[in-house]
N, C-alpha and C. Protein backbone atom coordinates (compact mmCIF):
# COMPACT_ATOMS: atom_id res chain seq x y z
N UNK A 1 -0.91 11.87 9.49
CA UNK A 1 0.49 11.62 9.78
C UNK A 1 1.31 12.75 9.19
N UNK A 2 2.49 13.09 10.02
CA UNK A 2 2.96 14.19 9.56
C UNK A 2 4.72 13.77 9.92
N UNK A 3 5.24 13.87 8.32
CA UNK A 3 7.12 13.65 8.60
C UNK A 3 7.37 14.72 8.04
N UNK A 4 8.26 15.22 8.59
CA UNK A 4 8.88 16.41 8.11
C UNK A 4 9.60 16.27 6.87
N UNK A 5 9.25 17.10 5.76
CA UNK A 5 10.31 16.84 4.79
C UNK A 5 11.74 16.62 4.63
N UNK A 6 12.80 16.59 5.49
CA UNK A 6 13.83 16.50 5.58
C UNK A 6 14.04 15.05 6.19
N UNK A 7 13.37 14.17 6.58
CA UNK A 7 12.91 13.19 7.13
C UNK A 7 13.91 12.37 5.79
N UNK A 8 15.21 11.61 6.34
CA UNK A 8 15.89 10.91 5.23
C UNK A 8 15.17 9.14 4.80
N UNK A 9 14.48 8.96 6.44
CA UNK A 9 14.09 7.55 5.51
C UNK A 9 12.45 7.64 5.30
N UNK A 10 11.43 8.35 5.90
CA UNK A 10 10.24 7.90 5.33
C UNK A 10 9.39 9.77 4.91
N UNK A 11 8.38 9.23 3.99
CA UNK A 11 7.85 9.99 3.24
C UNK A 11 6.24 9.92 3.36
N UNK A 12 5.46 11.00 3.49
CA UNK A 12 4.06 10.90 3.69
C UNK A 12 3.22 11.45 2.42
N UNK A 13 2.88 10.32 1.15
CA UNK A 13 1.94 10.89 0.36
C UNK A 13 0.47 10.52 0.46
N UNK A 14 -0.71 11.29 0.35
CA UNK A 14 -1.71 11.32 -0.05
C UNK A 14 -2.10 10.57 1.43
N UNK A 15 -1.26 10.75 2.50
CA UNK A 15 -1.45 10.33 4.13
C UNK A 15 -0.90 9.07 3.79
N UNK A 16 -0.40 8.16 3.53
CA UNK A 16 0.52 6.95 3.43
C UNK A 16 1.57 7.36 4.02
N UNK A 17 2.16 6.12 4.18
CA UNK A 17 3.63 6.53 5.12
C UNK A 17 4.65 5.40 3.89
N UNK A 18 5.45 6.02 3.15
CA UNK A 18 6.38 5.47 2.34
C UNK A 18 7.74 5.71 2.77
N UNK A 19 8.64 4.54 2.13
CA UNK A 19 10.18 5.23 2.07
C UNK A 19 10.39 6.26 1.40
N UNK A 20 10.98 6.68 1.41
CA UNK A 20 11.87 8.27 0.94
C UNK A 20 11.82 7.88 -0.55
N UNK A 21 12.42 6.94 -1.16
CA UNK A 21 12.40 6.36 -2.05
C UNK A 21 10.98 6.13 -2.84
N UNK A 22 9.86 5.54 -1.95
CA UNK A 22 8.85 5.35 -2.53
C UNK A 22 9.19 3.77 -2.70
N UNK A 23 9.93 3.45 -2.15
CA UNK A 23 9.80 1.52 -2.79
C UNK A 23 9.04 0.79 -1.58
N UNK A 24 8.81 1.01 -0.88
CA UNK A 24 8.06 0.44 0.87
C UNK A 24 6.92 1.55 0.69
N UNK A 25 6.19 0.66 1.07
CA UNK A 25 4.54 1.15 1.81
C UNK A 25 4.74 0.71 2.91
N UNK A 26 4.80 1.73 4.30
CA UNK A 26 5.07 1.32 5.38
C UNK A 26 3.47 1.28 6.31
N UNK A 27 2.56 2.41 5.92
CA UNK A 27 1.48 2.00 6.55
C UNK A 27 0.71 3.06 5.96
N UNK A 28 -0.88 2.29 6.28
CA UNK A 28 -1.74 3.77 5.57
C UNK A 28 -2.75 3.82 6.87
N UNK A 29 -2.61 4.57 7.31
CA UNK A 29 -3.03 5.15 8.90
C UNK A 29 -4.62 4.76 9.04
N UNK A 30 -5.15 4.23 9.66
CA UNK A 30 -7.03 3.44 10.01
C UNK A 30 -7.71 5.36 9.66
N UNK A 31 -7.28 6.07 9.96
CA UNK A 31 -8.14 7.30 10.26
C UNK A 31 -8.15 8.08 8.84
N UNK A 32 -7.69 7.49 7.82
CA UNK A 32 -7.34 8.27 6.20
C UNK A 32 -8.22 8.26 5.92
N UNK A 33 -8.74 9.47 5.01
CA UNK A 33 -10.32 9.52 4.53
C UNK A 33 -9.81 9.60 3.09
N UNK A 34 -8.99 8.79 2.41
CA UNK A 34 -9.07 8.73 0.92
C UNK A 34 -10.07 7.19 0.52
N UNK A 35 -10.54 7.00 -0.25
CA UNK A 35 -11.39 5.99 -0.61
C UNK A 35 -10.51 5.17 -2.34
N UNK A 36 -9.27 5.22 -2.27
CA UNK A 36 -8.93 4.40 -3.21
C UNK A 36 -7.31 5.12 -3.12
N UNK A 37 -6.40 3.73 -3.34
CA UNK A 37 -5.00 4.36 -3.81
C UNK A 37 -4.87 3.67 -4.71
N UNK A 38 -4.12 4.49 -5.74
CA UNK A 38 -2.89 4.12 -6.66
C UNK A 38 -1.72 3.94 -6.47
N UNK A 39 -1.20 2.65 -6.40
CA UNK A 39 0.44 2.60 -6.20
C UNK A 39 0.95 3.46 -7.01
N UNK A 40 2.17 4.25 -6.56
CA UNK A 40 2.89 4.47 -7.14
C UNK A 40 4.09 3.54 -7.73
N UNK A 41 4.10 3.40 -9.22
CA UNK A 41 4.58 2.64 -9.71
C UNK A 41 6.54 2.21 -9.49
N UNK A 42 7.10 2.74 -8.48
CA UNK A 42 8.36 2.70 -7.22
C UNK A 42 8.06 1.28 -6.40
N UNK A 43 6.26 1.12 -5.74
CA UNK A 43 6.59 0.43 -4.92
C UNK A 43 6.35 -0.84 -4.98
N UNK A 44 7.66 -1.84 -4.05
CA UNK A 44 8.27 -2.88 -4.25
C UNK A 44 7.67 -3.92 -3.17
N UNK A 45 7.63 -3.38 -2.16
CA UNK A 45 6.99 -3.93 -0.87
C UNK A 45 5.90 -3.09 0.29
N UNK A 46 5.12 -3.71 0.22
CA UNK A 46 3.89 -3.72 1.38
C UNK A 46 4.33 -4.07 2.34
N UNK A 47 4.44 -3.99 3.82
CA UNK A 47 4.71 -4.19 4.61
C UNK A 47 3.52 -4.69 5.53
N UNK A 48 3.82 -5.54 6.35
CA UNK A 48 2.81 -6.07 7.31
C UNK A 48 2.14 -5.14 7.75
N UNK A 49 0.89 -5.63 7.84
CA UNK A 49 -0.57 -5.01 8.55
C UNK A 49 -0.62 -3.16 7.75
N UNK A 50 0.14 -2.82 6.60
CA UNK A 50 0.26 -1.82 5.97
C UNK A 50 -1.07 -0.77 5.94
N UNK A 51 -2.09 -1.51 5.53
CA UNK A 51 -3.51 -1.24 5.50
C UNK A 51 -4.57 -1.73 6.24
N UNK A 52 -4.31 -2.64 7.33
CA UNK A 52 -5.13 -3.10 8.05
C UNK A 52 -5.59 -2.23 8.82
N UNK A 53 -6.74 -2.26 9.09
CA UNK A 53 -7.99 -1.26 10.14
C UNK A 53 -8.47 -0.25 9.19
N UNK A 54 -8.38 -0.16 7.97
CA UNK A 54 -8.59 0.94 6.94
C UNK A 54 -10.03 0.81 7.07
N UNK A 55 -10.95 1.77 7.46
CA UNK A 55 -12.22 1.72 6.84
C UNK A 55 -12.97 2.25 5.34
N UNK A 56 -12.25 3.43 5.39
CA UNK A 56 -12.46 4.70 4.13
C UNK A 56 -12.09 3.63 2.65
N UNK A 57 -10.69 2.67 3.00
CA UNK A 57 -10.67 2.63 1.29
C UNK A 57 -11.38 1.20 0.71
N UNK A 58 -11.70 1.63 -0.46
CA UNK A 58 -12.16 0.29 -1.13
C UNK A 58 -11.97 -0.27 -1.97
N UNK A 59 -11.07 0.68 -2.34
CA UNK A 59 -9.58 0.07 -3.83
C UNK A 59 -8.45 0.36 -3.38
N UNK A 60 -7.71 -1.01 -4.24
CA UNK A 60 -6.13 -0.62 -4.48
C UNK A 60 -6.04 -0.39 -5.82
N UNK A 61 -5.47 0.04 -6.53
CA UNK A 61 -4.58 -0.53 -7.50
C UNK A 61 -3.02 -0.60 -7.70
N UNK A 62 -2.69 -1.74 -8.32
CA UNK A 62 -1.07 -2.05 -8.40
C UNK A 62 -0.96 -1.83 -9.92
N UNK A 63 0.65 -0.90 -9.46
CA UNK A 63 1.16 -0.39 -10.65
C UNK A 63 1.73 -1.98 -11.81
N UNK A 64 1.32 -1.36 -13.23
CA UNK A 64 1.34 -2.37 -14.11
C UNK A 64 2.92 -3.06 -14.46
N UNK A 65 3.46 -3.96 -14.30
CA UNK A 65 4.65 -4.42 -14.83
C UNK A 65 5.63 -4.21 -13.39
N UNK A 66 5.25 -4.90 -12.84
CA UNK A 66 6.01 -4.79 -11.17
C UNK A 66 5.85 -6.07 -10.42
N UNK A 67 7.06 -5.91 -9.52
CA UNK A 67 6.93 -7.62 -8.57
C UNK A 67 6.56 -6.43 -6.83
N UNK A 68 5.46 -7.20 -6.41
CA UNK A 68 5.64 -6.68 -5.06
C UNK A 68 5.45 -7.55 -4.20
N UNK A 69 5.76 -7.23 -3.40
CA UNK A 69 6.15 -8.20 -1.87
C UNK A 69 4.95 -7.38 -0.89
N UNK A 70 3.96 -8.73 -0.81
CA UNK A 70 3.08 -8.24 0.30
C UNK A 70 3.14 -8.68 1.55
N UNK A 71 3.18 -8.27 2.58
CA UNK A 71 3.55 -8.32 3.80
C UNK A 71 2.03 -9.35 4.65
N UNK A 72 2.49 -10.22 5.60
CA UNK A 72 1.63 -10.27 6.72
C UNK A 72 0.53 -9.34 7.11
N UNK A 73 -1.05 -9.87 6.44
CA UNK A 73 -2.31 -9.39 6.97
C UNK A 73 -2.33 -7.91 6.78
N UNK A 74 -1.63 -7.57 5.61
CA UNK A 74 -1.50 -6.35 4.78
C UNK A 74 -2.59 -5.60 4.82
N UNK A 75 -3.64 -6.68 4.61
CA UNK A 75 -4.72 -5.57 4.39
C UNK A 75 -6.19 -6.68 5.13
N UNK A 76 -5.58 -6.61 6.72
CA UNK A 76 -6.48 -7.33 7.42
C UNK A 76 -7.43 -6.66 8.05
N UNK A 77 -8.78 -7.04 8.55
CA UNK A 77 -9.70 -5.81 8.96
C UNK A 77 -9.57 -4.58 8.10
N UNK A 78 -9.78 -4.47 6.76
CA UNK A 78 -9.76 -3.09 6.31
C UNK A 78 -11.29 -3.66 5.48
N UNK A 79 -11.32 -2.25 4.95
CA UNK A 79 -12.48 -2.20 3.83
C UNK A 79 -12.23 -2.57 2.43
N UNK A 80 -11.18 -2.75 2.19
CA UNK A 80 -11.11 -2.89 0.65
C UNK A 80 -11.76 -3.85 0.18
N UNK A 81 -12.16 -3.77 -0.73
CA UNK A 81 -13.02 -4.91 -1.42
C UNK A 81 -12.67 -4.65 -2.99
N UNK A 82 -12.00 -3.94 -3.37
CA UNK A 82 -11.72 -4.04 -4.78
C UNK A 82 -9.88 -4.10 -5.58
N UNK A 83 -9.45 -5.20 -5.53
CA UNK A 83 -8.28 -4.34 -5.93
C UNK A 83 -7.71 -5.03 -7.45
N UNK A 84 -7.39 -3.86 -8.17
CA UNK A 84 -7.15 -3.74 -9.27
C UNK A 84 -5.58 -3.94 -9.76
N UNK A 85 -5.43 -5.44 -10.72
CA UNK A 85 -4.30 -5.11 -11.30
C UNK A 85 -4.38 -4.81 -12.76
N UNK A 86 -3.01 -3.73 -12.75
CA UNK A 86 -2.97 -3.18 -14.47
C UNK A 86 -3.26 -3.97 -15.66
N UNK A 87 -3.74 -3.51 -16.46
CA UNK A 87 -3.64 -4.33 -17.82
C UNK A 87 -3.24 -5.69 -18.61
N UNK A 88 -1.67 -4.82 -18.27
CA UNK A 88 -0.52 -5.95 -18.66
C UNK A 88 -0.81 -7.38 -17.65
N UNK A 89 -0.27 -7.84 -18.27
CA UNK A 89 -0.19 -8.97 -17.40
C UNK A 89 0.97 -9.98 -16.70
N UNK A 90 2.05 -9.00 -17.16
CA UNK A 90 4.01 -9.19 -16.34
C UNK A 90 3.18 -9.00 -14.68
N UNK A 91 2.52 -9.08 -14.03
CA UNK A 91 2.40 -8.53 -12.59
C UNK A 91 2.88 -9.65 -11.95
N UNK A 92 3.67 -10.12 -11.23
CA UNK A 92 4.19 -10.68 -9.72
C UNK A 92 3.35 -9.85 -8.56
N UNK A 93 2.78 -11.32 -8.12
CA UNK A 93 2.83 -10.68 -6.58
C UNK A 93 3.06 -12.44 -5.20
N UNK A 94 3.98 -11.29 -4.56
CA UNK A 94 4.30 -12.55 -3.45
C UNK A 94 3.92 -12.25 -2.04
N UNK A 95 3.01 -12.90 -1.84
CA UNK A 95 2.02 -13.26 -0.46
C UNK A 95 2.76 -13.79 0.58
N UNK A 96 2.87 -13.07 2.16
CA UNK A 96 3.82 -13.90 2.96
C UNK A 96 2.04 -13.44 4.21
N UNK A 97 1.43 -14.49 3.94
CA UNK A 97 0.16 -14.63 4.67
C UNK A 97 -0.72 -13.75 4.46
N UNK A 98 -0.35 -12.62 3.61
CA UNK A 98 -1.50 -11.67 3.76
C UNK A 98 -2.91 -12.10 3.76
N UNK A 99 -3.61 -11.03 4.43
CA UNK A 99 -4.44 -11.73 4.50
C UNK A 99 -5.82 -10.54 3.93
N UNK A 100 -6.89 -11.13 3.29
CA UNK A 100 -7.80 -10.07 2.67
C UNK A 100 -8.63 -10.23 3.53
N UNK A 101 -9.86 -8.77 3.90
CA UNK A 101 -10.73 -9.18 4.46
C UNK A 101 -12.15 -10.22 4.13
């Protein structure tokens, strides 16, 4: 995936598609050959089907001391099988059906 840097609302790291901001995970493309992300500790919400069809990854991890909002079947049909929360143990997380594989 490719946004042009001047691109005011979304942002492409490490092939993710984020807000500009970094507070939305808008999608992480089926064809990404990274095998694990780290939230960046910005984001607030997952967005539906965000990670679904992922084959390559098999971790998440969520940044420590954060509320996030996971979206509808977030991470449906993907590969993940591992996901990691921080240490601490302040973590919120709010489920609107997601769904794991």
């Amino acid at each position: 995936v490719v946004i042009h840097e001047d691109n005011a609302t979304y942002m492409v790291k490490d092939g993710i598609v984020y807000s500009k901001s970094l507070d939305i995970l808008y999608l992480c493309p089926a064809q990404n050959t990274i095998t694990s992300v780290v939230l960046p500790g910005t984001v607030r919400i997952i967005t539906d089907y965000a990670f679904s069809g992922t084959a390559n990854i098999k971790s998440v991890e969520f940044p420590t001391g954060t509320y996030l909002q996971i979206g509808a079947y977030a991470f449906s049909n993907s590969s993940i099988s591992v996901i990691i929360l921080a240490a601490r143990s302040d973590i919120a997380l709010s489920f609107s059906s997601a769904k794991f594989p």
